[in-house]
C-alpha atoms as a PDB file:
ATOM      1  CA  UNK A   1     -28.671   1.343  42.401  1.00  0.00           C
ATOM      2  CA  UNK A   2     -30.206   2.665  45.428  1.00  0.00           C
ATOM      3  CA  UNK A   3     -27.961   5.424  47.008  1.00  0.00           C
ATOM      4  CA  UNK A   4     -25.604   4.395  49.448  1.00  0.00           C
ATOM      5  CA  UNK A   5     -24.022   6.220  52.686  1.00  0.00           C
ATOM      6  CA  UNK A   6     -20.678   6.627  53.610  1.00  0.00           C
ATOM      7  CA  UNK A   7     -20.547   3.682  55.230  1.00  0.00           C
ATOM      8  CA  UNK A   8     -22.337   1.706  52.639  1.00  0.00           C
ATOM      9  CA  UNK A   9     -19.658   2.756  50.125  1.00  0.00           C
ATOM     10  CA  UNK A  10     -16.587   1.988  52.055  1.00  0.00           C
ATOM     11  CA  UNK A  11     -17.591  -1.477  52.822  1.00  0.00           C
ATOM     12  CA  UNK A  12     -18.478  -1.939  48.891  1.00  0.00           C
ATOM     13  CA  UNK A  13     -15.446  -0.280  48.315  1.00  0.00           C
ATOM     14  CA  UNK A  14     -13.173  -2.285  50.367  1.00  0.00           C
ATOM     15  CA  UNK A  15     -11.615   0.877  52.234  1.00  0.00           C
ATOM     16  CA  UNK A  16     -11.992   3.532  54.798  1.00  0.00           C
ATOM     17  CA  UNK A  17     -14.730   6.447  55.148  1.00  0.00           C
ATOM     18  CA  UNK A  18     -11.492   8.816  55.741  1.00  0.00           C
ATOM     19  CA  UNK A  19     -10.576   7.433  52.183  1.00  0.00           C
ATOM     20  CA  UNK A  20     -13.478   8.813  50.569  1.00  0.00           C
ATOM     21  CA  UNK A  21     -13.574  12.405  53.091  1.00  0.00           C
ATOM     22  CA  UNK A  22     -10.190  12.552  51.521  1.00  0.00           C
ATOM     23  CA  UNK A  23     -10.714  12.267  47.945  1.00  0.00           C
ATOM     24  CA  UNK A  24     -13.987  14.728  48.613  1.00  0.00           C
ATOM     25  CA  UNK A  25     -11.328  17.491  49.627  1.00  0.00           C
ATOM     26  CA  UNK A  26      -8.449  16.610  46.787  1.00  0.00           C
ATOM     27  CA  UNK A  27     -11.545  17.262  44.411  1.00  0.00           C
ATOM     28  CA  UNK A  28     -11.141  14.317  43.217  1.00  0.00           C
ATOM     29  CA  UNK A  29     -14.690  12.470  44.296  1.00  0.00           C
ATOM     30  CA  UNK A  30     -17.496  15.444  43.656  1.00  0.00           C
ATOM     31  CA  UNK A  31     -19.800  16.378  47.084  1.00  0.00           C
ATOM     32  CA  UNK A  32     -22.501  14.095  47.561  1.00  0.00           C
ATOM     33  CA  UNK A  33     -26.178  14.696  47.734  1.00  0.00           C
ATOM     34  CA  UNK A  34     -27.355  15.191  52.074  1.00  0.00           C
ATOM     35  CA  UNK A  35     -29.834  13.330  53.246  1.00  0.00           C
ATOM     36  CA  UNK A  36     -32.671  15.006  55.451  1.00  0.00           C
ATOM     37  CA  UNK A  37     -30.550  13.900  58.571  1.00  0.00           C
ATOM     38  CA  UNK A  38     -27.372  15.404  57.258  1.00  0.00           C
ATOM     39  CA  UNK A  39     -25.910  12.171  55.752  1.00  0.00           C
ATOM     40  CA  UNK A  40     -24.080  12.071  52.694  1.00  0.00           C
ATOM     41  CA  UNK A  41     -25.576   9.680  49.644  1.00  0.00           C
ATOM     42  CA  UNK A  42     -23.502   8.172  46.872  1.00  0.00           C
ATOM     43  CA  UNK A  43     -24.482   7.329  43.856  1.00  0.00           C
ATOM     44  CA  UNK A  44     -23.548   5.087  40.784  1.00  0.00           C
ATOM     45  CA  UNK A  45     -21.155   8.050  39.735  1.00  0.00           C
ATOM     46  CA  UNK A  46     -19.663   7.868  42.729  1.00  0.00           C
ATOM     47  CA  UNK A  47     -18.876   4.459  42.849  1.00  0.00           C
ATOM     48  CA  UNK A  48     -17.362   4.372  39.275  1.00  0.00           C
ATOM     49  CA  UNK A  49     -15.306   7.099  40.426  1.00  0.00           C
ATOM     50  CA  UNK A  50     -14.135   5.913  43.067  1.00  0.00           C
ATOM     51  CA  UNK A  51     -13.339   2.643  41.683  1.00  0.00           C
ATOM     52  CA  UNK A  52     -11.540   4.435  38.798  1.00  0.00           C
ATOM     53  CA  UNK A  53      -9.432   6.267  41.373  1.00  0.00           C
ATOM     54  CA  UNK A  54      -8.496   3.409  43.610  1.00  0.00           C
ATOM     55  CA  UNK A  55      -7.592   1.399  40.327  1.00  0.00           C
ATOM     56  CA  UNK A  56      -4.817   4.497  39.494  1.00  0.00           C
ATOM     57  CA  UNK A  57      -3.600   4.585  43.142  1.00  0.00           C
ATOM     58  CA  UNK A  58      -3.031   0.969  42.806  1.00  0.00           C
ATOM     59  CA  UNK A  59      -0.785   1.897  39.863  1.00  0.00           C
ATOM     60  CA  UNK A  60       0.838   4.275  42.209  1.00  0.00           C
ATOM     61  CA  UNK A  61      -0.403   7.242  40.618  1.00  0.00           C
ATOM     62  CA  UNK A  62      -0.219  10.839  42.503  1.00  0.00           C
ATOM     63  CA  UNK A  63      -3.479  12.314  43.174  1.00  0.00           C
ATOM     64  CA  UNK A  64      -1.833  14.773  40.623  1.00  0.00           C
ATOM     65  CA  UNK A  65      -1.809  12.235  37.893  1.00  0.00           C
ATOM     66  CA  UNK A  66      -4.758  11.188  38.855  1.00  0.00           C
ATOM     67  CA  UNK A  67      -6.531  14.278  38.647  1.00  0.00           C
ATOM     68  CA  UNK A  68      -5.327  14.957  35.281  1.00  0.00           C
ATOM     69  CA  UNK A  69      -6.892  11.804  34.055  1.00  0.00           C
ATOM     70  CA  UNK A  70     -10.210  11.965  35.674  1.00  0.00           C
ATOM     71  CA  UNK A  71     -10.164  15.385  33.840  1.00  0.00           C
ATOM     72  CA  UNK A  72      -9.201  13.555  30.308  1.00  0.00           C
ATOM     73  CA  UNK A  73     -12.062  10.935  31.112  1.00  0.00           C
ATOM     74  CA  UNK A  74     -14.818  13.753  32.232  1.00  0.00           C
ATOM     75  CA  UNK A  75     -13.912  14.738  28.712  1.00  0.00           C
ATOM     76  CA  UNK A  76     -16.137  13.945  26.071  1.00  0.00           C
ATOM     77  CA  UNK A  77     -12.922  14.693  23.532  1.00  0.00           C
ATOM     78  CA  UNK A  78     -10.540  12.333  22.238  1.00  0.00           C
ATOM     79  CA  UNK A  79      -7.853  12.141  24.712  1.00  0.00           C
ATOM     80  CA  UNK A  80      -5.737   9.320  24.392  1.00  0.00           C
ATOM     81  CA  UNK A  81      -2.872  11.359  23.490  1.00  0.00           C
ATOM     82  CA  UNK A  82      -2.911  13.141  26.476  1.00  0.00           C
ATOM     83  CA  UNK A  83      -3.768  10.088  28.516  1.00  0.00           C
ATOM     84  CA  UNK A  84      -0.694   8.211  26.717  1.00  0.00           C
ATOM     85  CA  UNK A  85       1.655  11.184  28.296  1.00  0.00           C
ATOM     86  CA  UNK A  86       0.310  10.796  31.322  1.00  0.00           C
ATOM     87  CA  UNK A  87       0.904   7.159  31.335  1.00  0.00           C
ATOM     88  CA  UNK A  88       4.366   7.661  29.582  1.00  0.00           C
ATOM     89  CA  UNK A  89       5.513   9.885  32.277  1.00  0.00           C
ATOM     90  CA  UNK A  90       4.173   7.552  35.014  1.00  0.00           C
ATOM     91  CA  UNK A  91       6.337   4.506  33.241  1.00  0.00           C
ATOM     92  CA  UNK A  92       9.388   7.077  33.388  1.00  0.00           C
ATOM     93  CA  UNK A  93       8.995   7.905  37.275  1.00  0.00           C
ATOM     94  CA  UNK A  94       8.260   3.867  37.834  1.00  0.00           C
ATOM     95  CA  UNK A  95      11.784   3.341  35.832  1.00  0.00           C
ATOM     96  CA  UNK A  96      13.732   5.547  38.137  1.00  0.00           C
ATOM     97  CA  UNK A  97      12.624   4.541  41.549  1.00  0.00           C
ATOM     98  CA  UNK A  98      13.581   0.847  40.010  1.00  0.00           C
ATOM     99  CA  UNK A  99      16.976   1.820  39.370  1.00  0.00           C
ATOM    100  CA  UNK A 100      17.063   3.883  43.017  1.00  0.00           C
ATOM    101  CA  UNK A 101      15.508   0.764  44.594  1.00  0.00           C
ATOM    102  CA  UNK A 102      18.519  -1.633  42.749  1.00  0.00           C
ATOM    103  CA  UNK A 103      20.729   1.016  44.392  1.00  0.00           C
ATOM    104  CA  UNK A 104      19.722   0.634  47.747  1.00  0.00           C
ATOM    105  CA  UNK A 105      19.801  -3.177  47.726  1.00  0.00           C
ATOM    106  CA  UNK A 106      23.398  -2.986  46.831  1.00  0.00           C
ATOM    107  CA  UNK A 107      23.997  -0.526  49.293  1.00  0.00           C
ATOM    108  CA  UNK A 108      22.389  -3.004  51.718  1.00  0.00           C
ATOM    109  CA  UNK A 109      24.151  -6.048  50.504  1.00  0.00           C
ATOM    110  CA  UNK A 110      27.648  -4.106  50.860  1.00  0.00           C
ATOM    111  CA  UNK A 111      26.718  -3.397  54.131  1.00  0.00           C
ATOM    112  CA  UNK A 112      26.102  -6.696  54.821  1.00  0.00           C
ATOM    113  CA  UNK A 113      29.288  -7.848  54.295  1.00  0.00           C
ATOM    114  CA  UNK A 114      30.954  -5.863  56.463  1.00  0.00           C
ATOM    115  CA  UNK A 115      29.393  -8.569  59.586  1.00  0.00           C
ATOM    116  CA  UNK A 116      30.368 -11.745  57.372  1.00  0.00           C
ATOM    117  CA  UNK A 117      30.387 -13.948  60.971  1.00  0.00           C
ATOM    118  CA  UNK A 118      29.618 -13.391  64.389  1.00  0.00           C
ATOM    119  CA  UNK A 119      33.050 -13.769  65.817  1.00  0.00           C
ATOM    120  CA  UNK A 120      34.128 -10.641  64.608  1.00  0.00           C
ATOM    121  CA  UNK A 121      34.996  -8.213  67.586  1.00  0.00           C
ATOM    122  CA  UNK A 122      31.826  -5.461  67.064  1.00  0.00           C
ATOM    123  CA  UNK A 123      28.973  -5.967  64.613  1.00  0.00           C
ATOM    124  CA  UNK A 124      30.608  -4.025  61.099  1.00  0.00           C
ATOM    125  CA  UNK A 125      27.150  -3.116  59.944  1.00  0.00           C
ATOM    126  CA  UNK A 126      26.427  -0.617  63.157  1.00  0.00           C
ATOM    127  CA  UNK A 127      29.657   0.374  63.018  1.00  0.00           C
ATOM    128  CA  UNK A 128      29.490   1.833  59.464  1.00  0.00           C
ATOM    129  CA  UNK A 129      25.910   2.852  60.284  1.00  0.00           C
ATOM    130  CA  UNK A 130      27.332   5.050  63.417  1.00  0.00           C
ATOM    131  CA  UNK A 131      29.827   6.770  61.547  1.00  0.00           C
ATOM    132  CA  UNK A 132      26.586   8.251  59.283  1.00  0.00           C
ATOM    133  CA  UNK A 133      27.685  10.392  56.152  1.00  0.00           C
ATOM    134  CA  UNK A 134      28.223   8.255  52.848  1.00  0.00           C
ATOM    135  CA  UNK A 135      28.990   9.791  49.850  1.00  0.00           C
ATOM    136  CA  UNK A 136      26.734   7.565  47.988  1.00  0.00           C
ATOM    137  CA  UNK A 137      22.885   9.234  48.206  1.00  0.00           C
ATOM    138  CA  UNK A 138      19.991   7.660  49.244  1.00  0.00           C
ATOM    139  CA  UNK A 139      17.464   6.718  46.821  1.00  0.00           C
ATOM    140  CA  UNK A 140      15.719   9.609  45.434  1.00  0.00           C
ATOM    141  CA  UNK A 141      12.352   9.353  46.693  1.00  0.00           C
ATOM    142  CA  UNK A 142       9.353  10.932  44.324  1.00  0.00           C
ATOM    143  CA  UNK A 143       6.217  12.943  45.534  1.00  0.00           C
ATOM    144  CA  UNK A 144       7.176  13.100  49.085  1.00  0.00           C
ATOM    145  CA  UNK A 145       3.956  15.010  51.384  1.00  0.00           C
ATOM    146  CA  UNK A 146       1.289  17.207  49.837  1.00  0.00           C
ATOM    147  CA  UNK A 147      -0.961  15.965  47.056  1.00  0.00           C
ATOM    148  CA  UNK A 148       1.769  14.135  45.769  1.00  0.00           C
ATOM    149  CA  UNK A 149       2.279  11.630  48.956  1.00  0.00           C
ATOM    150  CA  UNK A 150       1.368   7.781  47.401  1.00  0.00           C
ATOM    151  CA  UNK A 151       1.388   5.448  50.147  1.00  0.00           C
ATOM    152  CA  UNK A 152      -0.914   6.837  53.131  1.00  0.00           C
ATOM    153  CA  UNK A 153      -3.153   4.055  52.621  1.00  0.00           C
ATOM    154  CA  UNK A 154      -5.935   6.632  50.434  1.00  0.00           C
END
């Protein structure tokens, strides 16, 4: 494989040059060579890398967890032990923003019900919403900003 530019790589890659800046910073993708005009060249390395990473954030995998693995796989050690924690964890986290998620529909559905027809003299669902505190909490969301966020399109 010929090396590729930024550019080149996104396209193959299916996302976003900002993608690839960004995993360059986490650590996570190593610096590429520079061209003589300043321009960064990938490699094959850096392709398999990079597809190994996008296939974990497509598990929903932190950057954290992510890191951690790439570390296990630069590894010429067996590792599946620690890769099996890893993935055990993951499964745990997955489990519990399930059961948060099943939550929140109920919440939703009871709320719902409380504008069962439109002849009803004000809409029930902004009235509950207006009067704001509810003792039940909102789903627990995990890995909120930082190098734990999951969902900024990276």
């Amino acid at each position: 494989m010929t090396e590729l530019t930024i550019g080149a790589l996104a396209r193959r890659m299916h996302c976003q040059t900002e993608t690839i800046r960004f995993y360059e910073r986490e650590g996570l993708l190593p610096a590429p060579a520079r061209s003589g005009g300043n321009y960064r060249l990938y490699g094959q390395p850096h392709l398999e890398r990079l597809a190994f990473i996008r296939r974990c954030r497509s598990l929903d995998m932190t950057l954290d967890e992510i890191r951690v693995l790439l570390q296990l796989r630069d590894k010429p050690a067996d590792n599946c032990a620690e890769v099996n924690a890893v993935l055990d964890e993951h499964i745990e986290h997955v489990a519990g923003r399930i059961a948060d998620l099943r939550t929140l529909q109920n919440q939703l559905r009871d709320l719902r019900q409380l504008c069962a027809s439109a002849a009803q003299d004000g809409c029930g669902v902004l009235q509950e919403l207006a009067r704001g505190g509810d003792d039940r909490p909102a789903p627990a969301s995990r890995h909120v900003g930082g190098s734990h966020s999951h969902r900024s399109g990276r």
